[in-house]
N, C-alpha and C. Protein backbone atom coordinates (compact mmCIF):
# COMPACT_ATOMS: atom_id res chain seq x y z
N UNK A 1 -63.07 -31.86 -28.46
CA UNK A 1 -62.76 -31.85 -27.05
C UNK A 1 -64.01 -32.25 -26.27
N UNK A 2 -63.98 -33.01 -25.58
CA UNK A 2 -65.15 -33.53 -24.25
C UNK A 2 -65.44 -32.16 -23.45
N UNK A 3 -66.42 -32.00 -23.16
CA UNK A 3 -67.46 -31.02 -23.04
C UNK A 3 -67.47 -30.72 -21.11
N UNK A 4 -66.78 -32.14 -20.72
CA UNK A 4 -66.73 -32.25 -19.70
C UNK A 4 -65.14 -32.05 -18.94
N UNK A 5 -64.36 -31.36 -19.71
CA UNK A 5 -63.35 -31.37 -19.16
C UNK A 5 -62.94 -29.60 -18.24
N UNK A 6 -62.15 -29.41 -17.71
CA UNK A 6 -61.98 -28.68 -16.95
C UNK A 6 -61.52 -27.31 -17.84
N UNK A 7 -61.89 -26.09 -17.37
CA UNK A 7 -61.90 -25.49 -17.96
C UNK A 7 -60.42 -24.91 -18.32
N UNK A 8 -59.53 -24.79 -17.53
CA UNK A 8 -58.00 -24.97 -18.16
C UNK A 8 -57.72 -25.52 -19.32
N UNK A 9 -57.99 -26.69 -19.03
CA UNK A 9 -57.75 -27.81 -20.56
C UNK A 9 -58.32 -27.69 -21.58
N UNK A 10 -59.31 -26.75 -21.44
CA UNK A 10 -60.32 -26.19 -23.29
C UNK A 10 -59.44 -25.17 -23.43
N UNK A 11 -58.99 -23.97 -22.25
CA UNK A 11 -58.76 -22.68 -22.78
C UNK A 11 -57.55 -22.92 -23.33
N UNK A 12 -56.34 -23.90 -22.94
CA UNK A 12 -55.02 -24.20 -23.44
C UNK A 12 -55.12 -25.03 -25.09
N UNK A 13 -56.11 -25.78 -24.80
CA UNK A 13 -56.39 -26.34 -26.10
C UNK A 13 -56.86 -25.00 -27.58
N UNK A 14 -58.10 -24.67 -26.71
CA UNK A 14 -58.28 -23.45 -28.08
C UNK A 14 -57.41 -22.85 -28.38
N UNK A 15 -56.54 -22.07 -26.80
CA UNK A 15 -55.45 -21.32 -27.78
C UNK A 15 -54.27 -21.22 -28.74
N UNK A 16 -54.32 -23.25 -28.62
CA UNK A 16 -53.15 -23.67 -29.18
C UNK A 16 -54.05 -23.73 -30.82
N UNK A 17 -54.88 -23.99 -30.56
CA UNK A 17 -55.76 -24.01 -31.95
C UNK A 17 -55.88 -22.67 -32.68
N UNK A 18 -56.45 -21.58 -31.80
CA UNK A 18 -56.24 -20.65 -32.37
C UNK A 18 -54.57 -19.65 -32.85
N UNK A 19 -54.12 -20.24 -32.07
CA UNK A 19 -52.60 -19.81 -32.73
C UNK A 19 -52.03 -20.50 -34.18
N UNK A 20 -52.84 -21.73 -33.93
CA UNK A 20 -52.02 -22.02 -35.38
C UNK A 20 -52.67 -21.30 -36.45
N UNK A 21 -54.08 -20.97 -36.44
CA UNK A 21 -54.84 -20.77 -37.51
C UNK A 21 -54.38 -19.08 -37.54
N UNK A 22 -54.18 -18.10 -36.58
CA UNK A 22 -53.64 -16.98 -36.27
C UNK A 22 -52.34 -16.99 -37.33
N UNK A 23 -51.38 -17.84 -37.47
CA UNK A 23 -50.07 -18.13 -37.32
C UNK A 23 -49.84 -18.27 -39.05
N UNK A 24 -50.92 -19.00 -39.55
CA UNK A 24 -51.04 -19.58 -40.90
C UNK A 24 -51.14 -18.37 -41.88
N UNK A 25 -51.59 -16.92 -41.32
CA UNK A 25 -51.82 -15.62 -42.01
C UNK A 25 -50.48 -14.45 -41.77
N UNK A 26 -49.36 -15.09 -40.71
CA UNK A 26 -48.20 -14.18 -40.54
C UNK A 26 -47.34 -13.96 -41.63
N UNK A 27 -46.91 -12.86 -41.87
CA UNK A 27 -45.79 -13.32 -43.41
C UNK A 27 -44.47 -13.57 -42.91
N UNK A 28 -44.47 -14.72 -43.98
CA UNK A 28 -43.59 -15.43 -43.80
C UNK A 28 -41.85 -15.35 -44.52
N UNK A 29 -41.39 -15.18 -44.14
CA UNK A 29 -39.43 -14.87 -44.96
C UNK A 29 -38.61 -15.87 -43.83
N UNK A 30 -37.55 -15.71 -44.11
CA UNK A 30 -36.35 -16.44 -43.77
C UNK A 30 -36.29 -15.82 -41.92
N UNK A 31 -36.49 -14.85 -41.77
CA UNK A 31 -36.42 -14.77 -40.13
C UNK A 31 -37.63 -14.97 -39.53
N UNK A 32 -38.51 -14.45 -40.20
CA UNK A 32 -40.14 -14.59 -38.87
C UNK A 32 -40.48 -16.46 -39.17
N UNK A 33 -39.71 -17.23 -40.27
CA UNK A 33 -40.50 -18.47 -40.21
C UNK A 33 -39.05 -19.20 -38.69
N UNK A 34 -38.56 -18.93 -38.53
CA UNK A 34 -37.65 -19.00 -37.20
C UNK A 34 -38.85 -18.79 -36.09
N UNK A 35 -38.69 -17.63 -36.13
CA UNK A 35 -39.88 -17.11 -34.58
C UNK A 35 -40.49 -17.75 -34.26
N UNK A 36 -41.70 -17.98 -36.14
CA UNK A 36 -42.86 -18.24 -35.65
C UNK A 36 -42.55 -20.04 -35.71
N UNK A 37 -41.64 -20.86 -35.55
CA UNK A 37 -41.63 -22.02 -35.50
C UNK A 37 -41.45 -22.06 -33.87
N UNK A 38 -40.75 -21.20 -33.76
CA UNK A 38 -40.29 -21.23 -31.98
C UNK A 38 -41.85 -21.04 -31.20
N UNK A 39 -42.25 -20.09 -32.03
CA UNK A 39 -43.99 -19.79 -31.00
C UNK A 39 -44.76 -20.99 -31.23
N UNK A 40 -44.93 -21.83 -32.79
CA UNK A 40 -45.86 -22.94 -32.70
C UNK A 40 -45.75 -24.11 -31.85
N UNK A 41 -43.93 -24.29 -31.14
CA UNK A 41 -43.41 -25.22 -30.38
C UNK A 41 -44.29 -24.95 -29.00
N UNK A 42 -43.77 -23.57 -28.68
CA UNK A 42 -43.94 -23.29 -27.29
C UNK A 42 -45.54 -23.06 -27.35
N UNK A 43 -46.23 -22.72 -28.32
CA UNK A 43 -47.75 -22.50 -27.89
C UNK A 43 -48.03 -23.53 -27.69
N UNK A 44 -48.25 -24.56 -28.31
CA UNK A 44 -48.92 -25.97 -28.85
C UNK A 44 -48.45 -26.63 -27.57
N UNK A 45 -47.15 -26.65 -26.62
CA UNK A 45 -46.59 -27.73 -25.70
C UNK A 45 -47.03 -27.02 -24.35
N UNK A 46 -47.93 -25.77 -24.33
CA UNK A 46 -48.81 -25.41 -23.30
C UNK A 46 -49.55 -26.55 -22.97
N UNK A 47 -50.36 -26.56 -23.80
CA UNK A 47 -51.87 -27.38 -23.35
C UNK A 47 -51.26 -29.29 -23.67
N UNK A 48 -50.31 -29.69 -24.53
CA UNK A 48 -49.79 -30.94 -24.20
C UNK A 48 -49.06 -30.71 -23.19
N UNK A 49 -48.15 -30.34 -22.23
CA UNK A 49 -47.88 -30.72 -21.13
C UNK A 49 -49.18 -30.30 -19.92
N UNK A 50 -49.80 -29.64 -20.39
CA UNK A 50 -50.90 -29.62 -18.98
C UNK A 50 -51.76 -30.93 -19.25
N UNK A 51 -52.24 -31.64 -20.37
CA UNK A 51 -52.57 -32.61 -20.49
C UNK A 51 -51.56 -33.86 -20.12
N UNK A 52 -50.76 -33.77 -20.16
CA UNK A 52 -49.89 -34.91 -19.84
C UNK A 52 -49.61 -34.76 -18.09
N UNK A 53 -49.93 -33.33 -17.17
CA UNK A 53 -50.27 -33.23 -15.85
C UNK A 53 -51.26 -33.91 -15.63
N UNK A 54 -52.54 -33.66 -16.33
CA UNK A 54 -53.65 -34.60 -16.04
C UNK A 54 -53.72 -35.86 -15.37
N UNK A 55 -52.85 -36.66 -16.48
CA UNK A 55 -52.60 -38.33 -16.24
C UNK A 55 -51.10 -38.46 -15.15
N UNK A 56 -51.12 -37.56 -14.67
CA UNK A 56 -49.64 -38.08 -14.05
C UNK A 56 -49.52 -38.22 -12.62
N UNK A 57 -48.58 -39.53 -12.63
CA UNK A 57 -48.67 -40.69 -12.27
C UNK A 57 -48.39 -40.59 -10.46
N UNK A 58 -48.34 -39.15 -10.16
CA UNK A 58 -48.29 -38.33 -8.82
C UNK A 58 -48.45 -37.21 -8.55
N UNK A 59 -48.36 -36.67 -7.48
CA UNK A 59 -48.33 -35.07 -7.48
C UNK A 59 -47.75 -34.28 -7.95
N UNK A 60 -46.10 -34.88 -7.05
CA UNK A 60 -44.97 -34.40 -7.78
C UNK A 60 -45.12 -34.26 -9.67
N UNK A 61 -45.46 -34.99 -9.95
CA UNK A 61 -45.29 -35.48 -11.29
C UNK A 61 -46.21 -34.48 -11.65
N UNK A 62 -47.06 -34.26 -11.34
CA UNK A 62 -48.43 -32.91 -11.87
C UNK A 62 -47.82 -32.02 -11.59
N UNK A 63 -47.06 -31.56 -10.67
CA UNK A 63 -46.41 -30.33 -10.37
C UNK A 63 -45.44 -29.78 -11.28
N UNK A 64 -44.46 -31.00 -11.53
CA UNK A 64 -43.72 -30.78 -12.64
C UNK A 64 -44.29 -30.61 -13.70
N UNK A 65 -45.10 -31.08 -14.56
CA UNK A 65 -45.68 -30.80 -16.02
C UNK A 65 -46.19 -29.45 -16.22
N UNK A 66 -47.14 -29.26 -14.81
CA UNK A 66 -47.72 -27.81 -14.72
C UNK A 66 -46.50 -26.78 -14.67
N UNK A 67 -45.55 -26.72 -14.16
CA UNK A 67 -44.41 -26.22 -14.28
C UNK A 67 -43.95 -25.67 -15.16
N UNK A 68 -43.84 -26.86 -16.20
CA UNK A 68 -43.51 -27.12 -17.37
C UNK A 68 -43.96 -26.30 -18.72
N UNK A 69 -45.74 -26.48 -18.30
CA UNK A 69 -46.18 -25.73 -18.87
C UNK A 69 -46.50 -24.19 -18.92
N UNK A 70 -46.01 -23.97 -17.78
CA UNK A 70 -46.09 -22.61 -17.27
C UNK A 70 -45.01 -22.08 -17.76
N UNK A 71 -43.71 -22.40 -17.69
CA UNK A 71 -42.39 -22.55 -18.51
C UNK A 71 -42.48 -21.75 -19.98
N UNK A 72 -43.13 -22.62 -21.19
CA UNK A 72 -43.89 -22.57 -22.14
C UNK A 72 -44.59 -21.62 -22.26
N UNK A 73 -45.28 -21.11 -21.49
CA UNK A 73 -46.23 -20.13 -21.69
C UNK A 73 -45.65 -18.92 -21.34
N UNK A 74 -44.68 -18.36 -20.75
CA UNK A 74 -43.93 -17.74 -20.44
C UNK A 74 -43.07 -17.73 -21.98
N UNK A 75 -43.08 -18.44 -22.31
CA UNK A 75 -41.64 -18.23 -23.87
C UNK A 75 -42.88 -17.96 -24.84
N UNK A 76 -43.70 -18.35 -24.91
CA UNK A 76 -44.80 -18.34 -25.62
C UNK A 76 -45.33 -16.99 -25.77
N UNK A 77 -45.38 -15.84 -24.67
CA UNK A 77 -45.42 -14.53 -24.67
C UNK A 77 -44.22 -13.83 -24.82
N UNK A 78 -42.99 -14.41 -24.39
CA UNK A 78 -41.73 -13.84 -25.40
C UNK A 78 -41.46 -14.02 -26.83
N UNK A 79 -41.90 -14.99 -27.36
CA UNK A 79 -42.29 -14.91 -28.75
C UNK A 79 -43.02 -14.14 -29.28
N UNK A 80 -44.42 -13.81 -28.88
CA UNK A 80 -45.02 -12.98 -29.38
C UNK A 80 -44.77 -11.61 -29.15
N UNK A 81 -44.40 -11.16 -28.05
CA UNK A 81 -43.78 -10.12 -28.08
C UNK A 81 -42.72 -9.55 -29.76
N UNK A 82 -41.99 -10.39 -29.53
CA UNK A 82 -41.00 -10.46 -30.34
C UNK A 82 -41.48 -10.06 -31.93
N UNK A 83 -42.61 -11.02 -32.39
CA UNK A 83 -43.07 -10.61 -33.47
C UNK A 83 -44.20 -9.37 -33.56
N UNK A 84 -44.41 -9.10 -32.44
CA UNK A 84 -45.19 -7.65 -32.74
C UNK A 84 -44.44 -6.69 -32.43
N UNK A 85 -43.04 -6.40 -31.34
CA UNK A 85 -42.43 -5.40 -31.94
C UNK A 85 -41.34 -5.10 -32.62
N UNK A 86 -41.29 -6.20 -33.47
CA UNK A 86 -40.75 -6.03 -35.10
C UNK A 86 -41.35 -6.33 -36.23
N UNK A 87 -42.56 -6.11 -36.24
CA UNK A 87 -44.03 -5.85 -37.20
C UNK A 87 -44.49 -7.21 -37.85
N UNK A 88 -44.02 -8.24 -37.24
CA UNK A 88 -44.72 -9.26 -38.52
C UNK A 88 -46.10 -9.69 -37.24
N UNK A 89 -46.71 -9.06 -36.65
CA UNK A 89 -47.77 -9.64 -35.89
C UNK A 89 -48.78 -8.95 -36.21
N UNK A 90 -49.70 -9.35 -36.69
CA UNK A 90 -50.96 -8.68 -36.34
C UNK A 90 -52.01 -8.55 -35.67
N UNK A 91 -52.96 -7.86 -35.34
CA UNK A 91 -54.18 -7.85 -34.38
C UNK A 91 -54.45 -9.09 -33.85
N UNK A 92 -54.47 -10.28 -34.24
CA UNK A 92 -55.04 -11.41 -34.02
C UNK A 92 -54.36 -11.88 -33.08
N UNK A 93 -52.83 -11.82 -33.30
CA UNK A 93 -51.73 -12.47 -32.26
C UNK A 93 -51.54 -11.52 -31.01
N UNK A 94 -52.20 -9.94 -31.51
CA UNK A 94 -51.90 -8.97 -30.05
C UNK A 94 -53.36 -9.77 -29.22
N UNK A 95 -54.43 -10.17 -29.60
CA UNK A 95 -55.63 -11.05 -28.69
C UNK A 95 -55.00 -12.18 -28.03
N UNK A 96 -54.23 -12.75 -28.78
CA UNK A 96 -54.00 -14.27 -28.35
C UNK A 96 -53.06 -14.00 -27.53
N UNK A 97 -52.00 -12.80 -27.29
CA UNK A 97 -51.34 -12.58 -26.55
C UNK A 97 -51.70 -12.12 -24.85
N UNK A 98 -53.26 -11.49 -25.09
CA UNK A 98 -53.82 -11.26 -23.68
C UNK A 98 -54.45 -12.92 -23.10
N UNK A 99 -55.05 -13.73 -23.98
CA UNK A 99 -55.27 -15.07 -23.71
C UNK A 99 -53.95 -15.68 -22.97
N UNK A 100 -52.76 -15.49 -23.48
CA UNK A 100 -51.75 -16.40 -23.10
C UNK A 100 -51.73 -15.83 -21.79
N UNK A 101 -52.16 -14.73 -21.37
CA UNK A 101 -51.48 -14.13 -20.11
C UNK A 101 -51.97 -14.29 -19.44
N UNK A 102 -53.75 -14.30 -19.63
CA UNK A 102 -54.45 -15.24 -18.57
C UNK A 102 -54.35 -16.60 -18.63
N UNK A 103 -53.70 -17.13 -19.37
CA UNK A 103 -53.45 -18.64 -19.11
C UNK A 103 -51.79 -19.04 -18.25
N UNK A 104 -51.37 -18.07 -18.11
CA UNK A 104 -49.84 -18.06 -17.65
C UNK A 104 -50.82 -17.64 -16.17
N UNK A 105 -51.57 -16.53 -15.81
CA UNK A 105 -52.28 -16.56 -14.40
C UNK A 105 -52.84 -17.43 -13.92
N UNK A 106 -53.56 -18.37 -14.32
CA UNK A 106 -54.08 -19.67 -13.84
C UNK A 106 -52.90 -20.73 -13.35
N UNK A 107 -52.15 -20.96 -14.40
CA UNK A 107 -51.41 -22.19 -14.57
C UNK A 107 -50.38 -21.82 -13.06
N UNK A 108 -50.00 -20.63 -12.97
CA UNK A 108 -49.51 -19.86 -11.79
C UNK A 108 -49.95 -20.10 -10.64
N UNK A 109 -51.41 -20.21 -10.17
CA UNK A 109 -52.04 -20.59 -9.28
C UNK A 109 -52.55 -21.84 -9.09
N UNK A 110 -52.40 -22.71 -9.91
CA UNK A 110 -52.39 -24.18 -9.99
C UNK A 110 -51.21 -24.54 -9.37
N UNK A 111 -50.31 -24.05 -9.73
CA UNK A 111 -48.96 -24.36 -9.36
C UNK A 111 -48.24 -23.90 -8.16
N UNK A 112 -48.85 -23.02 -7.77
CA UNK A 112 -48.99 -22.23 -5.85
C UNK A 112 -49.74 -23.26 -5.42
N UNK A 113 -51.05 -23.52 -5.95
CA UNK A 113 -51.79 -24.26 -4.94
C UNK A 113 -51.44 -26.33 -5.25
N UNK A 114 -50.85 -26.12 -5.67
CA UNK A 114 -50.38 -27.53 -6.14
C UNK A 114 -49.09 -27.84 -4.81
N UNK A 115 -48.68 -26.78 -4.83
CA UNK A 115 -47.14 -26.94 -4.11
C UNK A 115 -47.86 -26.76 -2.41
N UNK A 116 -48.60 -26.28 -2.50
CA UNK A 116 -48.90 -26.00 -1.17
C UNK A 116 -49.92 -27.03 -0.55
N UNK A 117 -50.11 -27.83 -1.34
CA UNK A 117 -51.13 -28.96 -0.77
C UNK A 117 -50.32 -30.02 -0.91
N UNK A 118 -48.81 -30.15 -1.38
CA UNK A 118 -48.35 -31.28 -1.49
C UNK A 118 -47.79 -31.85 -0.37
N UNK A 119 -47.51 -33.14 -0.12
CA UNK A 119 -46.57 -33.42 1.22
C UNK A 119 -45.24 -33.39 1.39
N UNK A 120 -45.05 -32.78 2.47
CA UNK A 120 -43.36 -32.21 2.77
C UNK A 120 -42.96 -33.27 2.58
């Protein structure tokens, strides 16, 4: 990752990084590999749709992705929920779960202040 990018876009990136590597130690059977396919979707399409806000091609268009991703991050903590209180989560995913929540608070206020600077 460029060293110079905004600090949103590292913290969505690591945590998509650190979820997979988190994710790779869950045990795995016939129902939690469900879940945890649903959490690698929704973690991982955090930080690609805020990157795909980046480049986009208007406001509107940033508004929506950020949206989007906020969306995501929101299912992304219903997933994890999910696997920690029916035991296949461990310590690692209850951390990544306070990360997601400050990343669901930012993306929140990007998206207040996105809407509120846009033109009627």
């Amino acid at each position: 990752m460029p060293d110079k990018e905004p600090d949103i876009y590292k913290r969505s990136y690591n945590f998509s990084c650190q979820l997979i590597k988190t994710i790779k130690v869950l045990p795995s059977d016939q129902i939690s590999r469900i879940m945890i396919s649903q959490l690698i979707r929704s973690g991982t399409s955090i930080s690609a749709n805020l990157y795909e806000a980046k480049y986009a091609a208007s406001r509107k268009d940033f508004i929506n992705k950020v949206a989007i991703s906020l969306k995501e991050t929101r299912e992304t903590i219903y997933w994890m929920q999910i696997l920690q209180d029916t035991g296949y989560a461990n310590h690692a995913l209850k951390e990544l779960s306070a990360e997601c929540t400050e990343l669901l608070k930012i993306l929140s206020s990007i998206k207040l202040n996105s809407q509120k600077s846009a033109p009627v």
